[in-house]
Protein backbone atom coordinates (compact mmCIF):
# COMPACT_ATOMS: atom_id res chain seq x y z
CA UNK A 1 18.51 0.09 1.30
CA UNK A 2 17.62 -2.06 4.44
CA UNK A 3 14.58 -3.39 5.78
CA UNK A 4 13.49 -3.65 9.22
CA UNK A 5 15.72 -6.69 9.82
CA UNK A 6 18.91 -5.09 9.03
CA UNK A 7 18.74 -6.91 5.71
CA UNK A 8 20.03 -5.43 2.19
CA UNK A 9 17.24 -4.40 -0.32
CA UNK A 10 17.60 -5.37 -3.97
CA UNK A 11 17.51 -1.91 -6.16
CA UNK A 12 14.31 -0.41 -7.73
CA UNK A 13 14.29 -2.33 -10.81
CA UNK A 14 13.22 0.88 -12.67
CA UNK A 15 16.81 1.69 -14.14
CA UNK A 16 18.28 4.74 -14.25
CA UNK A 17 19.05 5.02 -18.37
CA UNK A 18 14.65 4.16 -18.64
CA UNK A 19 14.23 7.32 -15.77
CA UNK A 20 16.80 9.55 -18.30
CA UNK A 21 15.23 9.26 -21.57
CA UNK A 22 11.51 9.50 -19.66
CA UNK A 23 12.98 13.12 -18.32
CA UNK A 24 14.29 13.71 -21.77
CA UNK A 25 11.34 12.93 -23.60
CA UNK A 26 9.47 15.66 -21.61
CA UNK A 27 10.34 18.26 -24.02
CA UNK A 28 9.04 17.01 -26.78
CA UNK A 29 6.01 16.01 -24.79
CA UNK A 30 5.10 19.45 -24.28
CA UNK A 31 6.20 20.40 -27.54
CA UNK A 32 3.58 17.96 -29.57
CA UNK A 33 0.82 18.16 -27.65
CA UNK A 34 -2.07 19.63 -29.00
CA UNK A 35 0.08 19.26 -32.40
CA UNK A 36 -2.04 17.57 -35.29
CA UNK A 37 0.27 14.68 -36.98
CA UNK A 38 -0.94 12.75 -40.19
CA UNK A 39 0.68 9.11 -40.13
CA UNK A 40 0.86 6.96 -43.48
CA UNK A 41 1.78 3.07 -43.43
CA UNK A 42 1.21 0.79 -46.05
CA UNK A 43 -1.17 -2.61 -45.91
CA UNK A 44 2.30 -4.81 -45.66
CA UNK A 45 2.55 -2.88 -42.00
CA UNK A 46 -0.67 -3.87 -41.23
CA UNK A 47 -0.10 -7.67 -41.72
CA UNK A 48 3.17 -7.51 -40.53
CA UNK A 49 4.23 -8.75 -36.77
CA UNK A 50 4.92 -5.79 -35.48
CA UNK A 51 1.56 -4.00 -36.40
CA UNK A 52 0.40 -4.16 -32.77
CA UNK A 53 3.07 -2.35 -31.55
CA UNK A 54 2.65 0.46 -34.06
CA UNK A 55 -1.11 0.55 -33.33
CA UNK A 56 -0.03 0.70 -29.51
CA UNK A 57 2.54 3.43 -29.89
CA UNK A 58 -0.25 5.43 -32.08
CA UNK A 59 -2.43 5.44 -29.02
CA UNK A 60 0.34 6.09 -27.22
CA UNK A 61 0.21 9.20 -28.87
CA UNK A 62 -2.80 10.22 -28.65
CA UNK A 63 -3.18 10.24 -24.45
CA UNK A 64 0.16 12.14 -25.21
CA UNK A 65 -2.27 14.84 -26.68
CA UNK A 66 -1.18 14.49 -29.80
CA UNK A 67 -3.99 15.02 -32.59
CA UNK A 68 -4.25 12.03 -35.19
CA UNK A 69 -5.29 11.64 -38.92
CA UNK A 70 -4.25 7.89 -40.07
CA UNK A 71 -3.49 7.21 -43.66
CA UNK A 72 -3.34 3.18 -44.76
CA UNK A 73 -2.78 1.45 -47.89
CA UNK A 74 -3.81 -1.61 -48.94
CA UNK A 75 -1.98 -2.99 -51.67
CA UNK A 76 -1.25 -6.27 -50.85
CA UNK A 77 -4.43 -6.70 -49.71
CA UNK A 78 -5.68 -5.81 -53.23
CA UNK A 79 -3.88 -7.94 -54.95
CA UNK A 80 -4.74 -10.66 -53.09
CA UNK A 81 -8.18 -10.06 -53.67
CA UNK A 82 -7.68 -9.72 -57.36
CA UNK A 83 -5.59 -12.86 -57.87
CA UNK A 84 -8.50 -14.31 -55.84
CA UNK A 85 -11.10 -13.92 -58.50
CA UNK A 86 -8.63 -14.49 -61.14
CA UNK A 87 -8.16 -10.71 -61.92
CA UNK A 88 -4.63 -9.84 -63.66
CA UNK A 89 -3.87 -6.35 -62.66
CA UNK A 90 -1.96 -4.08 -65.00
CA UNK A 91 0.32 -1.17 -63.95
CA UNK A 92 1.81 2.13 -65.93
CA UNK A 93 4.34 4.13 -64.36
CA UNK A 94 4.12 2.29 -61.41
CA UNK A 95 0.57 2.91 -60.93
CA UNK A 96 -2.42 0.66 -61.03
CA UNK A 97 -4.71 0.44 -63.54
CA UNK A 98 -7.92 0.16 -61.77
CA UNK A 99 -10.78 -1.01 -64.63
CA UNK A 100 -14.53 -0.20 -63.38
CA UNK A 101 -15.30 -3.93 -63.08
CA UNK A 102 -12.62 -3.99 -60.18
CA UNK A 103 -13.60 -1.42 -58.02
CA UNK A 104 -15.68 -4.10 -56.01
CA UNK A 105 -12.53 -6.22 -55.37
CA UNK A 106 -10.84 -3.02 -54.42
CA UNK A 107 -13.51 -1.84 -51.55
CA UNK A 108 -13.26 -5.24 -50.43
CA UNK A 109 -10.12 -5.54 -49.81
CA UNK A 110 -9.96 -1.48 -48.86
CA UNK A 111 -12.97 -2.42 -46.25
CA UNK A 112 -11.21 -5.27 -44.61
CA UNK A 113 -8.02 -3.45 -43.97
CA UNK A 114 -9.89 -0.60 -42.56
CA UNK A 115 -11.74 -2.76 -40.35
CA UNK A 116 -8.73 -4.45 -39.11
CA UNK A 117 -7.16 -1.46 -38.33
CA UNK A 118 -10.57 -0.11 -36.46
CA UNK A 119 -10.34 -3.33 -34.18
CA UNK A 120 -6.53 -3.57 -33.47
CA UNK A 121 -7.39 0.83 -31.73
CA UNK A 122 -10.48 -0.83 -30.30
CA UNK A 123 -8.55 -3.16 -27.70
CA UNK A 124 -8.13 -2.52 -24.17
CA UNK A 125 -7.43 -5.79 -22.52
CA UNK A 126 -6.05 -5.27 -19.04
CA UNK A 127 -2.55 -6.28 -18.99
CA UNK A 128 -1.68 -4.67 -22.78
CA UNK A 129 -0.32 -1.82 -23.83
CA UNK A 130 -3.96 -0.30 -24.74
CA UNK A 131 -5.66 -1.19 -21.38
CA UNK A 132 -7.83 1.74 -20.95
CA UNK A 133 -6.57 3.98 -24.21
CA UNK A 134 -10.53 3.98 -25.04
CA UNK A 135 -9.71 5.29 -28.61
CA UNK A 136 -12.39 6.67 -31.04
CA UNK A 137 -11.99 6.58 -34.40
CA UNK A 138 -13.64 7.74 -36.96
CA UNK A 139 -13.78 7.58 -41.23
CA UNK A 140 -16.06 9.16 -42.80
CA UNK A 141 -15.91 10.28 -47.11
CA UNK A 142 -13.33 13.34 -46.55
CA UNK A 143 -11.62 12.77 -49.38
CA UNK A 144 -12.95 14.08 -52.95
CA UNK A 145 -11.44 12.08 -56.13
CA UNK A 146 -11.09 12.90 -59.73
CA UNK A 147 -10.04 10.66 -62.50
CA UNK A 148 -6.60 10.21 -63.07
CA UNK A 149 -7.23 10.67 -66.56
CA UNK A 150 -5.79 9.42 -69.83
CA UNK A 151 -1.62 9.52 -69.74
CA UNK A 152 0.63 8.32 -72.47
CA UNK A 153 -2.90 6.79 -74.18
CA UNK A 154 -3.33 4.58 -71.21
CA UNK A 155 -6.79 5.14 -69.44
CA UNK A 156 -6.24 4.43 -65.93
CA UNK A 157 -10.20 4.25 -65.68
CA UNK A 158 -11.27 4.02 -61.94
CA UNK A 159 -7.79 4.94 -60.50
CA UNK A 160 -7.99 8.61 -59.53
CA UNK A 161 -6.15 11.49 -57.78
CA UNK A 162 -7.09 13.77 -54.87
CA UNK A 163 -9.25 16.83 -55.84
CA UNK A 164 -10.43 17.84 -52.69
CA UNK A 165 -10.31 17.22 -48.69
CA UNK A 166 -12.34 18.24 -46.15
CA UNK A 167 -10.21 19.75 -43.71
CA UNK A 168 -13.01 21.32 -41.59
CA UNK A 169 -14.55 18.31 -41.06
CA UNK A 170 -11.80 16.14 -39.73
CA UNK A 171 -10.48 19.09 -37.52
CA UNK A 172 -13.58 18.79 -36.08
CA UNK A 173 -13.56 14.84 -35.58
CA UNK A 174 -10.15 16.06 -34.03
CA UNK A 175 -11.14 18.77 -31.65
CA UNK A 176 -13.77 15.84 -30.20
CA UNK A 177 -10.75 13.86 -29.48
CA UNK A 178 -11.11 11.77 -32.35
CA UNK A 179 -8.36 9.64 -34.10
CA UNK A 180 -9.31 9.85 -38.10
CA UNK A 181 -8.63 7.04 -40.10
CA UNK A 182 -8.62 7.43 -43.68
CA UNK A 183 -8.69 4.95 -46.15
CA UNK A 184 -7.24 5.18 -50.09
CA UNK A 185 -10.43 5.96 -51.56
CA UNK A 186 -12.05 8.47 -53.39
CA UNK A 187 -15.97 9.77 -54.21
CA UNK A 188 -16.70 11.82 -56.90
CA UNK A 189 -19.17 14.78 -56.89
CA UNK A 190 -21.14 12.59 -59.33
CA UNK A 191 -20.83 9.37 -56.78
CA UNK A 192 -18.17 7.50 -58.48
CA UNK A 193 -15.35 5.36 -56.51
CA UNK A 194 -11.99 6.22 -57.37
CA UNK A 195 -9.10 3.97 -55.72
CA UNK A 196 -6.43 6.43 -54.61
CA UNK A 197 -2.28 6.37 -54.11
CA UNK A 198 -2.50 6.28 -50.08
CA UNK A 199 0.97 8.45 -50.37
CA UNK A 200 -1.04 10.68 -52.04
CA UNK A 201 -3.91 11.13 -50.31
CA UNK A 202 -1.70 11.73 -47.36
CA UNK A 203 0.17 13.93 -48.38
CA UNK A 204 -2.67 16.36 -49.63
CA UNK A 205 -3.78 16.07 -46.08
CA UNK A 206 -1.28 17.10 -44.08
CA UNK A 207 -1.02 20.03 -46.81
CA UNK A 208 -4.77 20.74 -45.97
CA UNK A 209 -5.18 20.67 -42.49
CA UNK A 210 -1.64 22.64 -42.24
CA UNK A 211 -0.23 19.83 -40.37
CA UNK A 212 2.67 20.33 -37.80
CA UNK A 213 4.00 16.81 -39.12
CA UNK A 214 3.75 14.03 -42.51
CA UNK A 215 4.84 11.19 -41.03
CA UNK A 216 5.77 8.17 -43.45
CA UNK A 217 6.08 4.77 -42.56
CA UNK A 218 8.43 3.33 -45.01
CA UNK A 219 8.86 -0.61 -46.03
CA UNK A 220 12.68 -0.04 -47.11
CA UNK A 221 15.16 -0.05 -44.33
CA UNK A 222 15.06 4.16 -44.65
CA UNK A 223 16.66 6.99 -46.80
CA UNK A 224 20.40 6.69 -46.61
CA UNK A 225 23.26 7.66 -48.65
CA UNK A 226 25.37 5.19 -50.99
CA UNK A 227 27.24 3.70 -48.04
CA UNK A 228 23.93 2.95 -46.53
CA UNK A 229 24.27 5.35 -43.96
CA UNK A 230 20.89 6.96 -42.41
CA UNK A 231 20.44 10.45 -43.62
CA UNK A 232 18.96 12.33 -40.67
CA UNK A 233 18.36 15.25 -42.91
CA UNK A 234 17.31 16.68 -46.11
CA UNK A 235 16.46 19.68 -47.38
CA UNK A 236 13.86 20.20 -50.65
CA UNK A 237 16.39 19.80 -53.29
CA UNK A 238 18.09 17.28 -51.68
CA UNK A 239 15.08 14.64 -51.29
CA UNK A 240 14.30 15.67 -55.04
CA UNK A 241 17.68 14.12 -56.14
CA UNK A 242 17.75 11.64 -54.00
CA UNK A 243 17.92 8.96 -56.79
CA UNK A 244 20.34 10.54 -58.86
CA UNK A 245 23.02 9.08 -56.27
CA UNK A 246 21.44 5.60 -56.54
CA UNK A 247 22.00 4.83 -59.82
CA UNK A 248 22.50 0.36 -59.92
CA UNK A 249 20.58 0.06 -56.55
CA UNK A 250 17.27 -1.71 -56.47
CA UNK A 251 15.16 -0.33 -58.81
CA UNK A 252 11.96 -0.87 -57.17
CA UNK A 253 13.47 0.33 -53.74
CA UNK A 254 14.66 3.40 -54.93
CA UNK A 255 11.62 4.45 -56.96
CA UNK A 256 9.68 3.66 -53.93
CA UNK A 257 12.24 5.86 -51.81
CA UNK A 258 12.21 8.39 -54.38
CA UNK A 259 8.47 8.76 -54.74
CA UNK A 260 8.31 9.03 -50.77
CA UNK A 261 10.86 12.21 -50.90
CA UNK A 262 8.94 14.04 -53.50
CA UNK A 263 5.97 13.65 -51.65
CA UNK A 264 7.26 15.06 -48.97
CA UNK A 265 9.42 17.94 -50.67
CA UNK A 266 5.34 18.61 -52.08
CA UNK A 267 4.07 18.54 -48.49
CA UNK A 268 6.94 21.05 -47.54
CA UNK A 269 5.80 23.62 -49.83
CA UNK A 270 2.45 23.28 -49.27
CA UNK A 271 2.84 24.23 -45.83
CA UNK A 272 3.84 21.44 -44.00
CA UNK A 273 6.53 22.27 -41.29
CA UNK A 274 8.40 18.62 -41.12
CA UNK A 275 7.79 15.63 -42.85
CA UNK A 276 9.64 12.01 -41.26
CA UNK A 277 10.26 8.97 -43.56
CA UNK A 278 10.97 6.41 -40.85
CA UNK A 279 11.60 2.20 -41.21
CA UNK A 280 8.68 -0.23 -39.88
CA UNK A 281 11.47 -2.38 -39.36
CA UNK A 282 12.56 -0.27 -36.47
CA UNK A 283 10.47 -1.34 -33.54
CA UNK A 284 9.33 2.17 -31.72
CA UNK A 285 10.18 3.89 -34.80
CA UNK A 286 7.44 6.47 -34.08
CA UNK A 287 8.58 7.15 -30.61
CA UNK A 288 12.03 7.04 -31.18
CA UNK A 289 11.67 9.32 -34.13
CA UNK A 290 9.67 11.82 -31.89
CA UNK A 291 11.01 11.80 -28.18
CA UNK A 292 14.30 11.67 -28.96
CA UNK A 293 16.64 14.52 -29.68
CA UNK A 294 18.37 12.55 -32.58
CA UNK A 295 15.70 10.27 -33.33
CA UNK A 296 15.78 7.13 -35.94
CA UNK A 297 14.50 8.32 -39.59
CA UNK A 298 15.04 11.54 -42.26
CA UNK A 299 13.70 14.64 -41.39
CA UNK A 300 12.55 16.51 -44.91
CA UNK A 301 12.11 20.24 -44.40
CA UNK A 302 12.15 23.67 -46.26
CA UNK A 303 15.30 25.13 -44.74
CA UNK A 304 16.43 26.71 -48.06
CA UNK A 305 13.12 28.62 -47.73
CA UNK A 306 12.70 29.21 -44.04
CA UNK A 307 16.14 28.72 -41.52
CA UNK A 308 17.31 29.03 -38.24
CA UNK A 309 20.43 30.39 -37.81
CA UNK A 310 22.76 32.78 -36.02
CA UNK A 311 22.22 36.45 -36.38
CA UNK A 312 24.84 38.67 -38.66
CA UNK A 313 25.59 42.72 -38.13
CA UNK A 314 23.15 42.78 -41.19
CA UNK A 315 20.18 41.10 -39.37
CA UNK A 316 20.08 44.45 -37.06
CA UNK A 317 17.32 46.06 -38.93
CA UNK A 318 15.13 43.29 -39.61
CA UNK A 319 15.30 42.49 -35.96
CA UNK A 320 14.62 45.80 -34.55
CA UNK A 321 11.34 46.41 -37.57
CA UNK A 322 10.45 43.04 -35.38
CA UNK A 323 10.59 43.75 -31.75
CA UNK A 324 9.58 46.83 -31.83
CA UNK A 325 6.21 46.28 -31.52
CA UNK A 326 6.88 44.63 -28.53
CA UNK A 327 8.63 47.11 -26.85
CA UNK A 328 6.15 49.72 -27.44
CA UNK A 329 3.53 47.42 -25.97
CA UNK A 330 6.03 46.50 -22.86
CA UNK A 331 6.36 42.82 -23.75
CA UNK A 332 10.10 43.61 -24.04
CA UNK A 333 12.49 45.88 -22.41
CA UNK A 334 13.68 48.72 -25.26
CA UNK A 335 16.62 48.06 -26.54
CA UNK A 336 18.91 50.77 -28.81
CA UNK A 337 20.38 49.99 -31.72
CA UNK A 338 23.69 50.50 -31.02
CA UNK A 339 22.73 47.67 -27.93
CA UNK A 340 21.95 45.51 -30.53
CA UNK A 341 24.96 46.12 -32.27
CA UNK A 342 27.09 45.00 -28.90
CA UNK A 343 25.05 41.78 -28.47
CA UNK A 344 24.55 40.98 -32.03
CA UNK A 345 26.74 37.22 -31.51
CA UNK A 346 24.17 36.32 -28.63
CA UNK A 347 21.25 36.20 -31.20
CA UNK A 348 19.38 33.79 -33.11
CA UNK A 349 16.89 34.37 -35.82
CA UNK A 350 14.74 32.25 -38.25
CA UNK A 351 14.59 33.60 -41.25
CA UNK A 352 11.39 33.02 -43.83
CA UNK A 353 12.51 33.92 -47.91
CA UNK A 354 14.81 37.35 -46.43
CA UNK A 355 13.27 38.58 -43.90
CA UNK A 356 13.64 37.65 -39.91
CA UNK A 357 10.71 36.33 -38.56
CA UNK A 358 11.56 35.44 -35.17
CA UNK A 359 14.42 36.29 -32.63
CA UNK A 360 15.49 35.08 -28.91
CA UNK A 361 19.21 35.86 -27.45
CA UNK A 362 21.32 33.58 -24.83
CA UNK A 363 23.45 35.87 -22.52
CA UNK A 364 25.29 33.10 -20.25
CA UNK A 365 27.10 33.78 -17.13
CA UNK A 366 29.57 31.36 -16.22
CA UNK A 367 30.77 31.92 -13.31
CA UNK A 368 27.09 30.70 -11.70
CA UNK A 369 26.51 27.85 -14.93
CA UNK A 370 23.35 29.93 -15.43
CA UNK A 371 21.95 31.61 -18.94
CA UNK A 372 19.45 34.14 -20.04
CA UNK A 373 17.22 33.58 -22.58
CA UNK A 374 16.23 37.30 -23.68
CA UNK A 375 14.51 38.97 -26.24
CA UNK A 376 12.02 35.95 -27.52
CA UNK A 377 10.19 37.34 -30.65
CA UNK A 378 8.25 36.01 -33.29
CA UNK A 379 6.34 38.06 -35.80
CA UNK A 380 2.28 37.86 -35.01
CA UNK A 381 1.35 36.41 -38.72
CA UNK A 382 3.77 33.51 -37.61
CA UNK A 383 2.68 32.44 -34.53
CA UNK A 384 0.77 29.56 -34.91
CA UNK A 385 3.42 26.98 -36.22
CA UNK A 386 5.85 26.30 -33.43
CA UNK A 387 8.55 28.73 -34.32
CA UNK A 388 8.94 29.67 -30.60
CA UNK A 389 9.23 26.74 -29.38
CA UNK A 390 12.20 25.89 -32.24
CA UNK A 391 14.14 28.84 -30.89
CA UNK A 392 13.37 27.80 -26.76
CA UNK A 393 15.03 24.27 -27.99
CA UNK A 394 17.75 25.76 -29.80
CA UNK A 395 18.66 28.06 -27.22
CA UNK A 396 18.40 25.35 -24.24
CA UNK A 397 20.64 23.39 -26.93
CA UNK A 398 23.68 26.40 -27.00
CA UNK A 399 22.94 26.74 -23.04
CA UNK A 400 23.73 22.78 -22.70
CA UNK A 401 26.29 23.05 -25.31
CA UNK A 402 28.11 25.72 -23.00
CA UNK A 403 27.77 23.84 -19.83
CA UNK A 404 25.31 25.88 -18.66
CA UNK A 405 22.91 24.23 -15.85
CA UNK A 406 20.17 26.52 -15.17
CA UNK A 407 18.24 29.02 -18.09
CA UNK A 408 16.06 31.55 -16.55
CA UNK A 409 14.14 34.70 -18.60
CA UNK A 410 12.75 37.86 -17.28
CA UNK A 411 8.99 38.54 -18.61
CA UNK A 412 5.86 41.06 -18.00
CA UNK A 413 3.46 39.31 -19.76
CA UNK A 414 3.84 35.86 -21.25
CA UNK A 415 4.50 33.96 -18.01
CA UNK A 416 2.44 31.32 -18.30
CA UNK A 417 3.76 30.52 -22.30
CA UNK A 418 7.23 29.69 -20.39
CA UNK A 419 5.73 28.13 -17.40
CA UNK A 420 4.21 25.75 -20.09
CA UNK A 421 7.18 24.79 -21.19
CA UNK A 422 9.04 23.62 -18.39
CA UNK A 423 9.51 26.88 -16.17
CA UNK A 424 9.02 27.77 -13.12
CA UNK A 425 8.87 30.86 -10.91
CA UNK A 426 11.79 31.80 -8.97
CA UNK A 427 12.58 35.63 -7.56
CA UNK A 428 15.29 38.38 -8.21
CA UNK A 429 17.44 36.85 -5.32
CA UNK A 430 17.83 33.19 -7.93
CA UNK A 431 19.21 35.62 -10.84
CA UNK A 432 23.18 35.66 -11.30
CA UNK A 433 24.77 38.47 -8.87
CA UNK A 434 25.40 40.68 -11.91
CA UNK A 435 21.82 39.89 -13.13
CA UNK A 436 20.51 41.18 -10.03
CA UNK A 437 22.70 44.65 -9.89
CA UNK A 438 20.55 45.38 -13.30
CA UNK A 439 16.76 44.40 -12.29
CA UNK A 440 14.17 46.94 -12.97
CA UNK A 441 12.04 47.08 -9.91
CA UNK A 442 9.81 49.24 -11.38
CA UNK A 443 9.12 47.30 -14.39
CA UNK A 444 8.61 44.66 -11.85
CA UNK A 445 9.16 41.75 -14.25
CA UNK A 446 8.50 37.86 -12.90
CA UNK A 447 11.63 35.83 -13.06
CA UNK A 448 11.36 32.05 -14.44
CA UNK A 449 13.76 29.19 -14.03
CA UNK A 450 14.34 25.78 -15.67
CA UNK A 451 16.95 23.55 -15.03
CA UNK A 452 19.02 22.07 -17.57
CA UNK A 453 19.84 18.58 -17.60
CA UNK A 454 22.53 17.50 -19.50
């Protein structure tokens, strides 16, 4: 580039690998917004040096759309406080034994954290990463507690577990745009103060507001294997038996790793899609984790229960006892079964405990690098979870995977649902040439494009 005096132009110092992952990141952009993520970290993240970035990429999330419940601990906080007035705290089975007379120490310390927390989404210096984020947030008593009872012989007194939340009331706090911050305490129907496991009280949110995502902020480097190599993946009995394979590592670690994993194997089948155990250490953990296709941390979900996979010979009746309510309502062209039969191989279906739940096909043509997604179906008591949007990345992932650079669907009536996710409106003269030989003019449908980046 020149300027008027003939004279080279340094480049844009925007660089090209920082304009790739931006375009990258767009998918999952659209595909969390208006999603409703609970977020756990402990009260050693929250005195740690890199708190304000997690606070910043939080509210990052948020203009993003995403919908926010915040879970903290405060551990080290309350030990602090205890050893401050002299107060020896005893455990059992790694849980703290919280005696009436400390309850006062615990709120304290429970206050200040919350507090802290409160101020650091408050900022909005010019020249920071919040400048102008103008996030709300708001606690309140959602959280219902019961004693944690007598176990072993040991009363654990004023230490309680979850008995209730009060889901209605923070999706409302969400719907008003609201980031929720909940702290690890508990009130009784009778007005006592129980002091709660934050893990816990996390997890039994996400489970009651039917959260799209848990999202755990671990202090341990992660969940890897023996080799300490990241496990990106884990289904329910997997992260139940985590431990069994870590045998002679550190104890503490791995009970702390271990109690994170069945907490989120409990989330899972309580309704919870995904649940993500990702390192603090990791700077951008959260958006790394999220906007990227491989991300940094574990992914927990049910896939032994529900799975996406590709469709067998076998899958032909469940698949047609699914579309055809569509096809009688003209929201997809008929197909026979013997059709079905042909194409079987171009199919994908998620599955939910035997029966198929949700369909879409890729039909590629390769001589113009272009793809058809076809025959997008998910079954109307499943709709509200993001199963559509699994299949459109799965089938933009086997379009990639076969070189393919443009995907482009027919459609009578859910045009804006694609146009939403990255599509745009092209005509019959953009389809493939054999495409085009085969449009129904009468059926009239509108053709959609994307284009598929590599």
């Amino acid at each position: 580039m020149t300027d008027p005096t003939g004279k080279d132009q340094p480049e844009h110092p925007i660089s090209d690998q920082h304009v790739d992952w931006f375009r990258q990141s767009a998918p999952y952009i659209h595909a969390h917004r208006g999603r409703t993520f609970v977020i756990l970290f402990g009260g050693e993240a929250v005195e740690s040096e890199g708190f304000a970035n997690l606070i910043h990429d939080i509210a990052l999330l948020g203009s993003l759309g995403v919908r926010i419940v915040l879970v903290h601990g405060a551990r080290p906080q309350i030990r602090r406080q205890l050893d401050t007035l002299n107060i020896q705290s005893a455990f059992s089975d790694n849980l703290r034994i919280t005696l009436h007379e400390h309850m006062p120490a615990v709120e304290q310390a429970v206050g200040q954290v919350r507090m802290t927390i409160e101020s650091q989404l408050s900022m909005g210096l010019p020249n920071t990463p919040m400048a102008g984020a103008g996030v709300r947030v708001v606690s309140g008593n959602f959280i219902t507690a019961r004693p944690y009872g007598i176990h072993n012989g040991v009363d654990f007194c004023q230490t309680g577990n979850v008995r209730k939340v009060d889901a209605g009331a923070i999706d409302r706090q969400l719907e008003n745009g609201n980031v929720v911050l909940i702290s690890p305490i508990g009130y009784s129907t009778t007005g006592e103060i129980f002091n709660l496991r934050a893990e816990d009280v996390a997890t039994e949110t996400a489970i009651a507001l039917n959260a799209d995502k848990l999202i755990f902020i671990m202090e341990s480097n992660g969940v890897t294997d023996r080799d300490g190599k990241l496990l990106q993946q884990l289904n329910l009995p997997q992260a139940e038996s985590w431990s069994k394979n870590h045998a002679g590592d550190d104890k503490q670690q791995t009970l702390e790793t271990q109690a994170h994993l069945n907490n989120a194997a409990h989330a899972c089948r309580g309704g919870v899609r995904r649940v993500h155990l990702l390192s603090r250490r990791i700077d951008g953990a959260l958006l790394l984790e999220l906007y990227t296709r491989d991300g940094v941390g574990t992914l927990v979900t049910a896939e032994n229960y529900e799975g996406l996979r590709t469709a067998s010979i076998e899958d032909i009746g469940g698949i047609m006892e699914l579309i055809s309510p569509l096809e009688e309502q003209g929201v997809l062209v008929k197909r026979s079964r013997e059709q079905l039969e042909l194409d079987i191989h171009n199919f994908t279906v998620i599955e939910r405990d035997g029966m198929i739940i949700a369909c879409a096909a890729l039909f590629p043509f390769e001589k113009e690098q272009a793809a058809e997604l076809a025959c997008l179906a998910v079954h109307e008591d499943y709709r509200q979870h993001g199963r559509g949007d699994d299949l459109m990345q799965h089938i933009e992932w086997q379009a990639r995977k076969q070189h393919m650079k443009k995907l482009f669907t027919l459609t009578t009536q859910t045009m804006h649902w694609f146009i939403e996710r990255g599509f745009a409106e092209c005509s019959a003269e953009d389809l493939p040439m054999e495409k085009q030989s085969l449009y129904n003019y009468q059926r009239n449908s509108r053709v959609l494009c994307k284009q598929l980046h590599p």
